[in-house]
PDB file of N, CA and C in Angstrom:
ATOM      1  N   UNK A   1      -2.902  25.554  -4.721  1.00  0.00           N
ATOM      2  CA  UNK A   1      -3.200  25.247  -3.334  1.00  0.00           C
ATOM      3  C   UNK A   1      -2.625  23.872  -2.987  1.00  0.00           C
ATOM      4  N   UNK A   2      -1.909  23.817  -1.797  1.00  0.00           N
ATOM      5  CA  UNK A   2      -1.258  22.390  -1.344  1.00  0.00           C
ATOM      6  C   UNK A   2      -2.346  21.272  -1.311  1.00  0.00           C
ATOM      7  N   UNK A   3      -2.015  20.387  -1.844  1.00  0.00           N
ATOM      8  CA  UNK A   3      -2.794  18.943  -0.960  1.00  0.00           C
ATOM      9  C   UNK A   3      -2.855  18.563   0.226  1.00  0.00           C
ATOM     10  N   UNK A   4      -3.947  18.767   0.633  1.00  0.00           N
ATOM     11  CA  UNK A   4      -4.070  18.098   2.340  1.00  0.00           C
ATOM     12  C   UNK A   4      -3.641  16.337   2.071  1.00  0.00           C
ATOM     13  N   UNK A   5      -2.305  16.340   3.331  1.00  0.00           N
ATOM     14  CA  UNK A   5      -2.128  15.130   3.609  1.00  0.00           C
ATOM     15  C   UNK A   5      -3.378  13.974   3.966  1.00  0.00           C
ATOM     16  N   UNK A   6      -3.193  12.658   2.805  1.00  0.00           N
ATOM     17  CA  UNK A   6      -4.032  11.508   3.353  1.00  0.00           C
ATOM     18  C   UNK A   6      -3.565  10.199   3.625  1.00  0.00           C
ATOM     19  N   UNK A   7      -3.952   9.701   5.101  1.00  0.00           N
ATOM     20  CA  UNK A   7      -3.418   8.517   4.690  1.00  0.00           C
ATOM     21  C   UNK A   7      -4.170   7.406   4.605  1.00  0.00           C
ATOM     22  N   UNK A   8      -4.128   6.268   4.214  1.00  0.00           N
ATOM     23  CA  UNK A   8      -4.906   5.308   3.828  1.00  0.00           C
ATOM     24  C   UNK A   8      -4.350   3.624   4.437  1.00  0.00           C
ATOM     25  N   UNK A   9      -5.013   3.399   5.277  1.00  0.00           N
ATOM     26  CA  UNK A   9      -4.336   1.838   5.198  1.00  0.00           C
ATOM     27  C   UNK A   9      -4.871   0.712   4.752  1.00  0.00           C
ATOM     28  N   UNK A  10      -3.624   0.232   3.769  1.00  0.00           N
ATOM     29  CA  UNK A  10      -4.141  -0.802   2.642  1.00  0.00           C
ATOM     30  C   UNK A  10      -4.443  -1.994   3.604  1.00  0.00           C
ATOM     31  N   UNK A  11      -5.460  -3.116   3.423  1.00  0.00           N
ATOM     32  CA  UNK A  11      -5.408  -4.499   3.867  1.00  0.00           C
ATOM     33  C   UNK A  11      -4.287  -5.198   3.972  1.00  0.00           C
ATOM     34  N   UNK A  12      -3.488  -4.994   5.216  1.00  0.00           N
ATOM     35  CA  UNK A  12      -2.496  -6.677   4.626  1.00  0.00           C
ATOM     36  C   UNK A  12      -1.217  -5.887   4.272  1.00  0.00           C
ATOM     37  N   UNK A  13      -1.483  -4.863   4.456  1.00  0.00           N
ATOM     38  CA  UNK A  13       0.048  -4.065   3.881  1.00  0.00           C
ATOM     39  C   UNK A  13       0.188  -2.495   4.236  1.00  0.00           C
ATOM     40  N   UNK A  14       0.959  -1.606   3.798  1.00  0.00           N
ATOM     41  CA  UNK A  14       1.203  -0.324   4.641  1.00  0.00           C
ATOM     42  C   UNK A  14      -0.030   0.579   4.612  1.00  0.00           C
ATOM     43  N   UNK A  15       0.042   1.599   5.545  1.00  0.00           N
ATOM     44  CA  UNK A  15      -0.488   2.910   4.913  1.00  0.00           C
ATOM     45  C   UNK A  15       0.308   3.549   3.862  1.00  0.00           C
ATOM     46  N   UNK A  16      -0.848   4.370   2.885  1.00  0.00           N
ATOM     47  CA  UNK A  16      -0.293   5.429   1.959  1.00  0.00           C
ATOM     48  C   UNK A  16      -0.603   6.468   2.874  1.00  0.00           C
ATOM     49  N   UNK A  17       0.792   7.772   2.412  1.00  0.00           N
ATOM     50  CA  UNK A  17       0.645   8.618   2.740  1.00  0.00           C
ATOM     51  C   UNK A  17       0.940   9.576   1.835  1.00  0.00           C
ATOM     52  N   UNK A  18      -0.481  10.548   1.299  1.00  0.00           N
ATOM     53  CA  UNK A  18       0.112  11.231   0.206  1.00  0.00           C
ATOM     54  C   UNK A  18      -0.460  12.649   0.678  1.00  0.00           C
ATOM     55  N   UNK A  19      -0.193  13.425  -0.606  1.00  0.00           N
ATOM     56  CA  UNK A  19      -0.086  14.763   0.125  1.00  0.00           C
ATOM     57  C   UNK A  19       0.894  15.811   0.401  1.00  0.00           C
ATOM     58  N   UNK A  20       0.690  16.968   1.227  1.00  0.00           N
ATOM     59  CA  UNK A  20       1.583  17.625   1.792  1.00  0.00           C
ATOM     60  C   UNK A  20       1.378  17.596   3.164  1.00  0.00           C
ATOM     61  N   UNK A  21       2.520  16.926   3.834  1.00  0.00           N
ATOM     62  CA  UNK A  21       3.534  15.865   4.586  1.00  0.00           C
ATOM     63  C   UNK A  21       4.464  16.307   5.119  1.00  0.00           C
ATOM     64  N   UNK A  22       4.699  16.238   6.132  1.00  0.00           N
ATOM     65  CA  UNK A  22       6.159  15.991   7.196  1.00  0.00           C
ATOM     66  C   UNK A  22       6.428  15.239   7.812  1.00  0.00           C
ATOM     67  N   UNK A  23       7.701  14.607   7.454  1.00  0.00           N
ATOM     68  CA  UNK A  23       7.745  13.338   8.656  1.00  0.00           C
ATOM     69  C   UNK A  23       8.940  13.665   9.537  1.00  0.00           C
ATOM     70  N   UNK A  24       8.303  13.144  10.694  1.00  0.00           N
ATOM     71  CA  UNK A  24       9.846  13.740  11.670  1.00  0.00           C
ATOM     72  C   UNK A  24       9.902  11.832  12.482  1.00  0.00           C
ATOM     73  N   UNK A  25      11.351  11.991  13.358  1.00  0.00           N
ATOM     74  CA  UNK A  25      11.006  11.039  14.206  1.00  0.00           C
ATOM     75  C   UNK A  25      10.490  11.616  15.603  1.00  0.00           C
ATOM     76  N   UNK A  26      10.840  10.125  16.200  1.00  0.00           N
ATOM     77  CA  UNK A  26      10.201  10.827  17.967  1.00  0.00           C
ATOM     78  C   UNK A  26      10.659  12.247  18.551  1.00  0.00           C
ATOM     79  N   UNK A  27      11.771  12.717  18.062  1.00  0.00           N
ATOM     80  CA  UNK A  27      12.558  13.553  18.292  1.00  0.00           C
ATOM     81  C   UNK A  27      12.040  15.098  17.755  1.00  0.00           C
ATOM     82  N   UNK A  28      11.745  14.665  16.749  1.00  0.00           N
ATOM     83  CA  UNK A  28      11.291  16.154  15.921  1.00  0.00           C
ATOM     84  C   UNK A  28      11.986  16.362  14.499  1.00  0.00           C
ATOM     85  N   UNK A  29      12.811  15.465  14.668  1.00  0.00           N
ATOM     86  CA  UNK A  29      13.801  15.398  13.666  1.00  0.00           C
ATOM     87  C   UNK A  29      13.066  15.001  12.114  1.00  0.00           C
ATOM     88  N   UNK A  30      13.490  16.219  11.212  1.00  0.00           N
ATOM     89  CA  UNK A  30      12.860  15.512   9.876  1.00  0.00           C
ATOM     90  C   UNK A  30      13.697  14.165   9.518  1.00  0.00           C
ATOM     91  N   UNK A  31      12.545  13.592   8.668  1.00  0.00           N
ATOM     92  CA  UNK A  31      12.824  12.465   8.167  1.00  0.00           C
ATOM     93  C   UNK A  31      12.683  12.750   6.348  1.00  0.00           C
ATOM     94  N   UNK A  32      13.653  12.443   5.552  1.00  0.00           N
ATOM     95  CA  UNK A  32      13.511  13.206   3.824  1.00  0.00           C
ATOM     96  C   UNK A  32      12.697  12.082   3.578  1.00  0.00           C
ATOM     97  N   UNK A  33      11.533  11.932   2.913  1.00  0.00           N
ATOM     98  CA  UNK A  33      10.867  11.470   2.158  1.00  0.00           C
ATOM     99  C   UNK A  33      11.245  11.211   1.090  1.00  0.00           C
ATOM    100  N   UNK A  34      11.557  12.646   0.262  1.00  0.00           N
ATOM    101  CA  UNK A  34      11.891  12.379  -1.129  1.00  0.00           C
ATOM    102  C   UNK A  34      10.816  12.696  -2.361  1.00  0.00           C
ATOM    103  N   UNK A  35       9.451  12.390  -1.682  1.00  0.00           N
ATOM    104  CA  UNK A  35       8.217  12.348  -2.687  1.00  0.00           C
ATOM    105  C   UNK A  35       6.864  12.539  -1.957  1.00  0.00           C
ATOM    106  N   UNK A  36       5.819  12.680  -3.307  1.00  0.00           N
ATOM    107  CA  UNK A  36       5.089  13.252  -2.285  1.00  0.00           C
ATOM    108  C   UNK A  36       3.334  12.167  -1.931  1.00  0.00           C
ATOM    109  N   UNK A  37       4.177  10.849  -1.934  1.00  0.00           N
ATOM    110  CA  UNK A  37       3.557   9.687  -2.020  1.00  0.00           C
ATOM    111  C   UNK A  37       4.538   9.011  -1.230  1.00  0.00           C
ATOM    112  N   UNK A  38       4.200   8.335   0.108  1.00  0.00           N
ATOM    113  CA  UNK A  38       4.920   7.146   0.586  1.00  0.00           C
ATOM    114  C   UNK A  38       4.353   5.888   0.986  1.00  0.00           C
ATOM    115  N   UNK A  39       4.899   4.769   0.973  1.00  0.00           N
ATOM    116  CA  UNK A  39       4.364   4.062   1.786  1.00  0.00           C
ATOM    117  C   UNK A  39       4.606   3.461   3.342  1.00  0.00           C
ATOM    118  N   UNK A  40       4.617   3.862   4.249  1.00  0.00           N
ATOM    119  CA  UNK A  40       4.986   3.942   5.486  1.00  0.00           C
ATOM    120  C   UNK A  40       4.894   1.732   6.168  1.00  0.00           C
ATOM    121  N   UNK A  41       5.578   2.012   6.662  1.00  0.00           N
ATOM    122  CA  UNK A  41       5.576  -0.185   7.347  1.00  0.00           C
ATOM    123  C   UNK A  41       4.746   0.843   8.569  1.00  0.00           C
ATOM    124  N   UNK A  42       3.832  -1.026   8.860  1.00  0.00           N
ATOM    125  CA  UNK A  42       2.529  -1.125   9.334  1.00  0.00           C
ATOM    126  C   UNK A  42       3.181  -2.176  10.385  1.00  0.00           C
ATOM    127  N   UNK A  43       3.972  -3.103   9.347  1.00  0.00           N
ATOM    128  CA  UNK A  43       3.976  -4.471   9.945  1.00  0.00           C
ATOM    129  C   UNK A  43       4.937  -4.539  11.241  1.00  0.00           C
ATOM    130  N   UNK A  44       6.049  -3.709  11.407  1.00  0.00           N
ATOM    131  CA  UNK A  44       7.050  -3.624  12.085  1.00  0.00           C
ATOM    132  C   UNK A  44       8.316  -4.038  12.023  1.00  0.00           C
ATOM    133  N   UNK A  45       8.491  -4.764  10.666  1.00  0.00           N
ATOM    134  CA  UNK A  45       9.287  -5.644   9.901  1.00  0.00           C
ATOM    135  C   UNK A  45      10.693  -4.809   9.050  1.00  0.00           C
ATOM    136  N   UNK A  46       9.986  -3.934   8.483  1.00  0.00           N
ATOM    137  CA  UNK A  46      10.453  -3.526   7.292  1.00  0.00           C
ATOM    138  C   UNK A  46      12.211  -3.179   7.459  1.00  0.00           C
ATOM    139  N   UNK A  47      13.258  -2.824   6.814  1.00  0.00           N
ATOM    140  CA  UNK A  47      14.448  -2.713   6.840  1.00  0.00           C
ATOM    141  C   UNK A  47      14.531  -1.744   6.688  1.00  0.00           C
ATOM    142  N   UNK A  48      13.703  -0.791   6.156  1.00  0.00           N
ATOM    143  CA  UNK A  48      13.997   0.562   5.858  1.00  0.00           C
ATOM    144  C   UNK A  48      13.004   1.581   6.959  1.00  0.00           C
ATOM    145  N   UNK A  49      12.471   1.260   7.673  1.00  0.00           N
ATOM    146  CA  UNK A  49      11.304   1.874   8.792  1.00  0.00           C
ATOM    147  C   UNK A  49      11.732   3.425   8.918  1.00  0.00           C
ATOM    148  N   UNK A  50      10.611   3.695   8.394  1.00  0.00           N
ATOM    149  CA  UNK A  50       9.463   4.225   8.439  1.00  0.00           C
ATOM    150  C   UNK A  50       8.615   3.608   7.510  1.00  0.00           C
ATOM    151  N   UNK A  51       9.191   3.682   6.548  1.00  0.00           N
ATOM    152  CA  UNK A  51       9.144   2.903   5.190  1.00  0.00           C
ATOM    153  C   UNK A  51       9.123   1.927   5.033  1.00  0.00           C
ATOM    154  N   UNK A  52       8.249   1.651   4.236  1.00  0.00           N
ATOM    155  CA  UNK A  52       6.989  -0.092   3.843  1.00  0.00           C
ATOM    156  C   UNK A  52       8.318  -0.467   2.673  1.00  0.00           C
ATOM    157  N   UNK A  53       9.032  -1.964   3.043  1.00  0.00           N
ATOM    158  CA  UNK A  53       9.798  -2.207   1.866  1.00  0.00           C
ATOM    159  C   UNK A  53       9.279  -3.951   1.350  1.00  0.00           C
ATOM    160  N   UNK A  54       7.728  -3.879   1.799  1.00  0.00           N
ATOM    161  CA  UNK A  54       7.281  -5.526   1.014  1.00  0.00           C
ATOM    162  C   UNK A  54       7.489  -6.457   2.006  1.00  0.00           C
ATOM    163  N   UNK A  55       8.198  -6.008   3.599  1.00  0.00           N
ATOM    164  CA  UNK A  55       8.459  -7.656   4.456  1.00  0.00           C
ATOM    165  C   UNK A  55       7.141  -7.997   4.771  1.00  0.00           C
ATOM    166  N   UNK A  56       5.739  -7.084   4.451  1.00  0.00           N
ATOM    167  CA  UNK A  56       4.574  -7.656   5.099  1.00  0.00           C
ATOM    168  C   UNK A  56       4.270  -9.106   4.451  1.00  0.00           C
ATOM    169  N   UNK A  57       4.818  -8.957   2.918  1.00  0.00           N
ATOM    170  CA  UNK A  57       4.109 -10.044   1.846  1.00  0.00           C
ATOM    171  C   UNK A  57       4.677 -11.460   2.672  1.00  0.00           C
ATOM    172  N   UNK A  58       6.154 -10.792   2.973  1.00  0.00           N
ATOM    173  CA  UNK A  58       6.526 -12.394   3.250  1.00  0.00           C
ATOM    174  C   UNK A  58       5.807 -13.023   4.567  1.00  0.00           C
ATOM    175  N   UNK A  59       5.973 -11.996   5.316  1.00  0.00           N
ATOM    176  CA  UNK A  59       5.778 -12.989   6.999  1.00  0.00           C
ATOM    177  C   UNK A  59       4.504 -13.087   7.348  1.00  0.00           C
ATOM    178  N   UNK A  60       3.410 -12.644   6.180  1.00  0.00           N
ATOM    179  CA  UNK A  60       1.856 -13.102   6.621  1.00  0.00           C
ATOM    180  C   UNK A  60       1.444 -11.824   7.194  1.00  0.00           C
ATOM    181  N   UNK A  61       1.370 -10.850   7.244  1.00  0.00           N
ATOM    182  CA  UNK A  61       1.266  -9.772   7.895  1.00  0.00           C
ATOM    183  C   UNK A  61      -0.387  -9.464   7.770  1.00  0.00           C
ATOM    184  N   UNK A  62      -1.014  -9.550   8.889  1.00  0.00           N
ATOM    185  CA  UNK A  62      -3.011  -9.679   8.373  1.00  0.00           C
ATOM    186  C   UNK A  62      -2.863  -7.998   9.135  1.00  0.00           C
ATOM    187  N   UNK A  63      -4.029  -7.161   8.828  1.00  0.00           N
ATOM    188  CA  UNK A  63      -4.631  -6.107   8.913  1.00  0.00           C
ATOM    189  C   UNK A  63      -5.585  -5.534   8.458  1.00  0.00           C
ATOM    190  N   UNK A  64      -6.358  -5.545   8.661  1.00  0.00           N
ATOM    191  CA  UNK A  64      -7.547  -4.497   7.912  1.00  0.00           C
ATOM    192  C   UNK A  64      -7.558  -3.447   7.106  1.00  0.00           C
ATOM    193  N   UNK A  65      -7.882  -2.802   6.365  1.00  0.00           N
ATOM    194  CA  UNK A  65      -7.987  -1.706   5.408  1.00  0.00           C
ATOM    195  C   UNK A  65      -8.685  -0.585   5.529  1.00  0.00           C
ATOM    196  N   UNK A  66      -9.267  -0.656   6.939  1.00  0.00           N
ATOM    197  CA  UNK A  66      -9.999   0.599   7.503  1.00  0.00           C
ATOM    198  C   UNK A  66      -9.847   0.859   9.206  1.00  0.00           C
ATOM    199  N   UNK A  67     -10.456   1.463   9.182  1.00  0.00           N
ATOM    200  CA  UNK A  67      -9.988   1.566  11.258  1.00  0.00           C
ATOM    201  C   UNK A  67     -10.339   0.451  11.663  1.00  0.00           C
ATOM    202  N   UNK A  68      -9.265   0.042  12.080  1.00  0.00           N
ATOM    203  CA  UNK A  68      -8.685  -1.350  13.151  1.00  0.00           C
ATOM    204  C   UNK A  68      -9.918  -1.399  14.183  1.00  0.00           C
ATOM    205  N   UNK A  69     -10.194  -0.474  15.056  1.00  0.00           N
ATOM    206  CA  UNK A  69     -10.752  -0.763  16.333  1.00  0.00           C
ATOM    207  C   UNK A  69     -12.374  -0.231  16.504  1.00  0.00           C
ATOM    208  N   UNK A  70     -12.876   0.126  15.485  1.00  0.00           N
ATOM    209  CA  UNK A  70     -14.075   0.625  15.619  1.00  0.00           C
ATOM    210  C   UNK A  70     -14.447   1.981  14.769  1.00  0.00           C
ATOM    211  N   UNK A  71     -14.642   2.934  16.050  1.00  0.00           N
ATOM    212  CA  UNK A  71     -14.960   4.293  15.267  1.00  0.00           C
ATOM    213  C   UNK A  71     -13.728   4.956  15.493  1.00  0.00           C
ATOM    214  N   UNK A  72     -13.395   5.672  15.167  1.00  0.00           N
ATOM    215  CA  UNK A  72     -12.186   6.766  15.308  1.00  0.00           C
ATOM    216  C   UNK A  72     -12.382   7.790  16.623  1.00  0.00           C
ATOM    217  N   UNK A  73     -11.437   7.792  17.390  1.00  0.00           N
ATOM    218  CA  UNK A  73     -11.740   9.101  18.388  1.00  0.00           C
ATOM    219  C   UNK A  73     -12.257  10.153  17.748  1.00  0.00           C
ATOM    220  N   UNK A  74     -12.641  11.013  19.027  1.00  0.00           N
ATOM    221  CA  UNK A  74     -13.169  12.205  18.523  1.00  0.00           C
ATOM    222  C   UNK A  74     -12.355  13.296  17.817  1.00  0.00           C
ATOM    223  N   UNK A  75     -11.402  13.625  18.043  1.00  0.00           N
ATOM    224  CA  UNK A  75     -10.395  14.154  17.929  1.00  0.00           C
ATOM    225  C   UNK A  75      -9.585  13.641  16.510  1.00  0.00           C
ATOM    226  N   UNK A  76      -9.739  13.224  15.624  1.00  0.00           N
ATOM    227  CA  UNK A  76      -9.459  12.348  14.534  1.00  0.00           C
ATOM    228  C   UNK A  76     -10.668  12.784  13.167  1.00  0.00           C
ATOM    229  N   UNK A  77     -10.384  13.618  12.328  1.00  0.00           N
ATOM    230  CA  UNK A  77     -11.415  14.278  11.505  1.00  0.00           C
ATOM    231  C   UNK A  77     -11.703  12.860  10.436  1.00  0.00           C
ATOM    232  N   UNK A  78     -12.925  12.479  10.022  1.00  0.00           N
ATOM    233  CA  UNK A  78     -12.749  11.209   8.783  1.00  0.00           C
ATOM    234  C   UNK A  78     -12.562  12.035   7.456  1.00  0.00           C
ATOM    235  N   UNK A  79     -13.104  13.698   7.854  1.00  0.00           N
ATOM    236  CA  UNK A  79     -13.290  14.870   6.485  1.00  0.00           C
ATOM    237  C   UNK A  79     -11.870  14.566   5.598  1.00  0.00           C
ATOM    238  N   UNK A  80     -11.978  14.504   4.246  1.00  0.00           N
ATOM    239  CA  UNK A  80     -10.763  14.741   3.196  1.00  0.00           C
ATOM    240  C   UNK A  80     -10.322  16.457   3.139  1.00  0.00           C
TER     241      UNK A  80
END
């Protein structure tokens, strides 16, 4: 049975996204991953975007490690 996609956002640095996954851009367009673990940029920095490549460490990049703004919409399951 597939793994339901999870993602996780670390403190201070990207979300993980593991699982079974599709990434497209705005377009629809797949994006190859490659694996079935990524780490996605948070910060807006990164050189490789979509993809977390470490620019958070340098430029101070602060974030939280759980939902940013409160509770989660409704529409947003917390279930694994």
């Amino acid at each position: 049975m597939p793994r339901r996609a999870r993602l996780t956002p670390y403190r201070d640095g990207p979300y993980l996204l593991r699982g079974d996954f599709e990434l497209t851009d705005q377009d629809g367009t797949p994006i190859a991953a490659g694996r079935r673990t990524v780490a996605l940029c948070r910060c807006g920095k990164s050189q490789i975007r979509p993809f977390c490549d470490g620019t958070h460490k340098l430029i101070g990049f602060r974030a939280a490690g759980a939902a940013e703004h409160g509770d989660l919409p409704p529409s947003v399951s917390r279930s694994g």
